[in-house]
Protein backbone atom coordinates (compact mmCIF):
# COMPACT_ATOMS: atom_id res chain seq x y z
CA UNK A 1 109.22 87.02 71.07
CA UNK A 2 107.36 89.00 73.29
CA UNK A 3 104.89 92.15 72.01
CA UNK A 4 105.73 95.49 73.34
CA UNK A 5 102.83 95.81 75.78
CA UNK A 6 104.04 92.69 77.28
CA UNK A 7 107.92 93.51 77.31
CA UNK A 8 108.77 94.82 81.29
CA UNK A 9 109.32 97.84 81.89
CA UNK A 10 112.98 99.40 82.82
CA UNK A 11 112.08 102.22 85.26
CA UNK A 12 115.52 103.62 85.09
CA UNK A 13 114.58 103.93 80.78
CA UNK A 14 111.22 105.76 81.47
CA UNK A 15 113.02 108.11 84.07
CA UNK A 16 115.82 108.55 81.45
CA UNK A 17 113.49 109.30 78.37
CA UNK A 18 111.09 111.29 80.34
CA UNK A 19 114.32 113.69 81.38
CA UNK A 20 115.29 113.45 77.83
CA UNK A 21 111.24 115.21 76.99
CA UNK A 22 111.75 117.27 79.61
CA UNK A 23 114.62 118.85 78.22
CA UNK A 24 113.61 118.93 75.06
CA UNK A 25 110.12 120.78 76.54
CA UNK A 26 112.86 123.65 77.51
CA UNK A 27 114.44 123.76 74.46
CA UNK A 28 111.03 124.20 72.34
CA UNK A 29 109.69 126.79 74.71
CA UNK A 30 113.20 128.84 74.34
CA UNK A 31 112.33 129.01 70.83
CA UNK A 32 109.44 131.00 71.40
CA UNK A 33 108.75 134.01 69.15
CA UNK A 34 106.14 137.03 68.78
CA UNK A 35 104.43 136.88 65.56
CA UNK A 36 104.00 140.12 63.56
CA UNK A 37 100.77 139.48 61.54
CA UNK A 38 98.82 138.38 64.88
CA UNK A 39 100.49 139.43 67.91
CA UNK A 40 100.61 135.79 69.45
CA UNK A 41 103.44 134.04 70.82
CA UNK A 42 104.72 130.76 69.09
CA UNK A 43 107.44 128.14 69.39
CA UNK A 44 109.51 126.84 66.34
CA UNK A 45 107.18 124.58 64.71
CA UNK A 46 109.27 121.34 63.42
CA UNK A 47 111.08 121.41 67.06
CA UNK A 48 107.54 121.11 68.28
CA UNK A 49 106.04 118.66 66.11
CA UNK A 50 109.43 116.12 66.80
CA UNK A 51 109.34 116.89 70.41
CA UNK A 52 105.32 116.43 70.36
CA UNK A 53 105.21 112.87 68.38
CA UNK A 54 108.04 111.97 71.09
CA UNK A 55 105.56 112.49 74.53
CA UNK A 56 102.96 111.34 72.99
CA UNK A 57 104.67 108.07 72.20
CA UNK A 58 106.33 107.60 75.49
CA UNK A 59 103.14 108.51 77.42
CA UNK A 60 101.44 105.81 75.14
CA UNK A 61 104.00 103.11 76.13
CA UNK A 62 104.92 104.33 79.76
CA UNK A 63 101.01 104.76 80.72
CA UNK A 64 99.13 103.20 78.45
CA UNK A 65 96.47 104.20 75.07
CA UNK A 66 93.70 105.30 78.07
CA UNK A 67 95.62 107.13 80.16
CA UNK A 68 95.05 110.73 81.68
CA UNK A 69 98.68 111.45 81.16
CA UNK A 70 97.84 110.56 77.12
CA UNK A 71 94.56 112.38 76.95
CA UNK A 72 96.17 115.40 78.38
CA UNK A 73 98.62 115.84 76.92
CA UNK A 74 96.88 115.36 73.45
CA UNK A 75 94.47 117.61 74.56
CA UNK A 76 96.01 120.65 75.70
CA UNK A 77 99.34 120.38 73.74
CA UNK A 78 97.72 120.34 69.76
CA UNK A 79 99.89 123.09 68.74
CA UNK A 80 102.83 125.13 68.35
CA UNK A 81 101.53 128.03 70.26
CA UNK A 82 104.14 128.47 73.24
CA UNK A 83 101.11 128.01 76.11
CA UNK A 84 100.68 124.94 74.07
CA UNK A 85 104.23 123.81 74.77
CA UNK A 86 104.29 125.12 78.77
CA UNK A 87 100.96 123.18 79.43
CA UNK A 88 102.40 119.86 77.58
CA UNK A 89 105.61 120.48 79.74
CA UNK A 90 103.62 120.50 82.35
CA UNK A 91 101.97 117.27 81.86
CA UNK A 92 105.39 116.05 81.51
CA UNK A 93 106.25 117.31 85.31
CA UNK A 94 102.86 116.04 86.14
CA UNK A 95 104.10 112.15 84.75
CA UNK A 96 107.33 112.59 86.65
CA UNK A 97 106.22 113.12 89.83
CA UNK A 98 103.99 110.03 89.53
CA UNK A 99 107.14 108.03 88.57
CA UNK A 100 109.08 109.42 91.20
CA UNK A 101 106.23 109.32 94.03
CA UNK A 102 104.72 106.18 93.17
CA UNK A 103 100.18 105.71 93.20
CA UNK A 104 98.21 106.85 95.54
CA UNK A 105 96.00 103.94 97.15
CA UNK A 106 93.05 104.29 97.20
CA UNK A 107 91.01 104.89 100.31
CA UNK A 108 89.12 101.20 99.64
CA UNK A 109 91.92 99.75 99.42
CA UNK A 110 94.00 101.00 102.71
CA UNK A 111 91.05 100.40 104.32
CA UNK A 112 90.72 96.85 103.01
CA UNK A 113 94.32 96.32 103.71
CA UNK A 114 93.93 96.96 107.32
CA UNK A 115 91.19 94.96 107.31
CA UNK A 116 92.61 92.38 106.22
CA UNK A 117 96.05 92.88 108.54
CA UNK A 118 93.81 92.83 111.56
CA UNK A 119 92.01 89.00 110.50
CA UNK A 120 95.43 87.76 109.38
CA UNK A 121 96.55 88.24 112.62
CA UNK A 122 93.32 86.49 114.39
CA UNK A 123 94.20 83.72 112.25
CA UNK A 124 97.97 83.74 113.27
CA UNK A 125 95.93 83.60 116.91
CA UNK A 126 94.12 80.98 116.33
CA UNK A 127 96.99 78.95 115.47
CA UNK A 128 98.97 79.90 118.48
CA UNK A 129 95.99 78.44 120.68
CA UNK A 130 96.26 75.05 118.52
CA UNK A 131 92.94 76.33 116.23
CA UNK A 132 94.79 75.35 113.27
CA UNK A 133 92.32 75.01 110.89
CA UNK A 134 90.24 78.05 111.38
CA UNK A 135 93.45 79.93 110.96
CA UNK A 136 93.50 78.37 107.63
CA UNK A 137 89.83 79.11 107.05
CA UNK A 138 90.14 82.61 107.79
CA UNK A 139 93.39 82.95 105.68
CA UNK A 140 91.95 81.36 102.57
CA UNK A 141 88.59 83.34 102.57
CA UNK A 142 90.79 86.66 102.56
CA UNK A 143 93.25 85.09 99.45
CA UNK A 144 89.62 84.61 97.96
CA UNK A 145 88.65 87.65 98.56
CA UNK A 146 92.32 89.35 96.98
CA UNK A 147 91.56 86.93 93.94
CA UNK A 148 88.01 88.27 93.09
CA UNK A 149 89.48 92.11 93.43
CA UNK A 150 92.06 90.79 90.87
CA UNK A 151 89.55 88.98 88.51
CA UNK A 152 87.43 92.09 88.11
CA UNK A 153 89.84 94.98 88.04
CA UNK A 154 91.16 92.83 85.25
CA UNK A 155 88.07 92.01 83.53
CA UNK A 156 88.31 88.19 83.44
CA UNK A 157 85.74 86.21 82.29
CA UNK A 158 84.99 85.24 85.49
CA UNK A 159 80.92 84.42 86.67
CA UNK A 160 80.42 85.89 90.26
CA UNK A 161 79.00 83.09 92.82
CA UNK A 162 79.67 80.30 90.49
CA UNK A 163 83.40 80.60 89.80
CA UNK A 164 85.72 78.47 92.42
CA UNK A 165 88.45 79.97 93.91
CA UNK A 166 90.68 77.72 92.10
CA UNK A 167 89.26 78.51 88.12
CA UNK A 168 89.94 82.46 89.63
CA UNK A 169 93.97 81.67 90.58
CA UNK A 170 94.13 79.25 87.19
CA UNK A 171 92.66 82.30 84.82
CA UNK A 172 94.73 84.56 86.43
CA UNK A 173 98.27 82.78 86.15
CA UNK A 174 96.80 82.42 82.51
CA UNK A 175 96.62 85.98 82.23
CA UNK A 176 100.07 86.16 83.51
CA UNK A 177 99.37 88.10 86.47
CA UNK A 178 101.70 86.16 88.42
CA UNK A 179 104.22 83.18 87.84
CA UNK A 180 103.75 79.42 88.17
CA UNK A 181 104.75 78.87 91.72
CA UNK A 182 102.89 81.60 93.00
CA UNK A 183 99.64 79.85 91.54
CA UNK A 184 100.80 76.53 93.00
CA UNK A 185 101.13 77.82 96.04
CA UNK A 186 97.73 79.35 95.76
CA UNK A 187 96.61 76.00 95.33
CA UNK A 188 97.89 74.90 98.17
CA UNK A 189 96.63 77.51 100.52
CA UNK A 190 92.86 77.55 99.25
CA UNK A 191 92.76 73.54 99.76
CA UNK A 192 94.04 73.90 103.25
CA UNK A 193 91.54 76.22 104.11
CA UNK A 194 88.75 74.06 102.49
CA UNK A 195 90.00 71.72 104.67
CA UNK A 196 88.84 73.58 107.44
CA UNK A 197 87.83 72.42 110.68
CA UNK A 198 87.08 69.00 108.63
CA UNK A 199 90.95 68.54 109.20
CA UNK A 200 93.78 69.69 111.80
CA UNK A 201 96.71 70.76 109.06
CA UNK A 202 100.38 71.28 110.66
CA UNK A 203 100.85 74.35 112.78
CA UNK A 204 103.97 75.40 111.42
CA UNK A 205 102.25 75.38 107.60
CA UNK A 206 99.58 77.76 108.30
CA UNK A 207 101.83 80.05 109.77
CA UNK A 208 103.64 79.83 106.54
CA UNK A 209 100.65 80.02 105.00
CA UNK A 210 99.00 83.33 106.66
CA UNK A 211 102.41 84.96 106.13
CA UNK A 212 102.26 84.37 102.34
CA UNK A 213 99.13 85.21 101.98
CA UNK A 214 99.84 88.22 104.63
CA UNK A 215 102.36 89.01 101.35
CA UNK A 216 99.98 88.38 98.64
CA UNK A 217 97.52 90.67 99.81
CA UNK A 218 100.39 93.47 99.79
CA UNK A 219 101.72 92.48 96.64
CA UNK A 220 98.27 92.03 94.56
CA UNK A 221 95.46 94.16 96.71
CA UNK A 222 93.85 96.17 93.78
C-alpha cells in the first residue's frame, strides 16, 4: 500500500476540494457579526474552526508541510476575526491561481533550457554531417548535466566530482523520480556518449537519442 505523500495526485480532486474551501470561505465570511462589548467584527466561530482545520489540511497535502501556501495561511488566518477569514480566503485564491496557471520557471532554468535547445541541435548537426559520436558526446554531457540539477534539488546523497553519471540515474530511479525504462534508457544514452569519438554508433540512434534526451531535459529540468 502506498503512504499518502506517495499516492498521485488527482488534479481534478484538488481543483474540486479547493472550490469546495472556497465556498465554504464565503459562507464563513457571510456570517460575520459586530460585537457589542468591543466593537470588532467576527465570523461564527465553529463555522470557522471546521472550515479552518479543512485549508489547512488540504494545503498540507496539495502543497506540502513547507509550503508558503501552509505558512500563510496559518499565519494570517489564526482566528475568527472576519479579516482573519478574508485574508485566509485569499490565500485560498492565491493557491488557485497557481493550480490553474501552473509554476513560474525560473529565470535559470529558461535560460538553461535554451541553452541546452541550442547544443541539442549542434549535436543533431553533427550527426547530419556523419559526426556521430560527438553528437552523442554532446547529448550525454547535457543528460549529465539534467541529472546533477535533479540529484541536488532532491538532496540525494550524491558526492559532487566523484559520483558517475550512472550511480546519479540508479539513485534517482531509486528515489522514484522516474520509472524503470526511463533509467534504462538513460543507461543507454550515457554509454553511447562515453563511447565517444572512441566509437562511430548508428546515425539513426543518436538522433533517437538527442530527441529523448531533447524530452528529458523538458520533462525533468529543475
Amino acid at each position: 500500500m502506498k503512504s499518502e505523500s506517495s499516492r498521485a495526485i488527482d488534479l481534478d480532486t484538488v481543483r474540486d476540494r479547493l472550490a469546495r474551501l472556497l465556498e465554504q470561505a464565503a459562507e464563513v465570511i457571510r456570517s460575520h457579526y459586530r460585537s457589542e462589548l468591543s466593537l470588532q467584527d467576527f465570523v461564527e466561530a465553529a463555522c470557522f474552526r471546521e472550515w479552518r482545520v479543512g485549508c489547512l489540511t488540504f494545503l498540507k497535502e496539495a502543497f506540502g508541510p513547507e509550503s508558503h501556501y501552509l505558512r500563510e495561511f496559518e499565519f494570517s488566518c489564526d482566528s475568527p476575526y472576519l479579516n482573519a477569514a478574508a485574508r485566509g480566503q485569499a490565500v485560498l485564491r492565491a493557491a488557485r491561481e497557481y493550480i490553474d496557471f501552473g509554476p513560474v520557471a525560473r529565470v535559470e532554468e529558461l535560460a538553461a533550457a535554451e541553452v541546452f535547445n541550442d547544443l541539442l541541435a549542434i549535436a543533431e548537426r553533427h550527426c547530419v554531417a556523419g559526426r556521430t559520436g560527438a553528437g552523442a558526446a554532446v547529448a550525454a554531457a547535457i543528460l549529465e548535466d539534467v541529472l546533477w540539477r535533479n540529484a541536488r534539488s532532491r538532496k540525494l546523497a550524491v558526492r559532487e566530482r566523484v559520483d558517475s553519471p550512472a550511480t546519479l540515474n540508479a539513485q534517482l530511479w531509486q528515489a522514484g523520480v522516474y520509472a524503470t525504462a526511463m533509467k534504462q534508457k538513460i543507461d543507454r544514452w550515457l554509454s553511447l556518449g562515453e563511447a565517444g569519438a572512441a566509437a562511430v554508433p548508428e546515425g539513426a540512434e543518436i538522433i533517437v537519442m538527442i530527441r529523448g534526451v531533447r524530452n528529458f531535459v523538458a520533462d525533468y529540468l529543475i
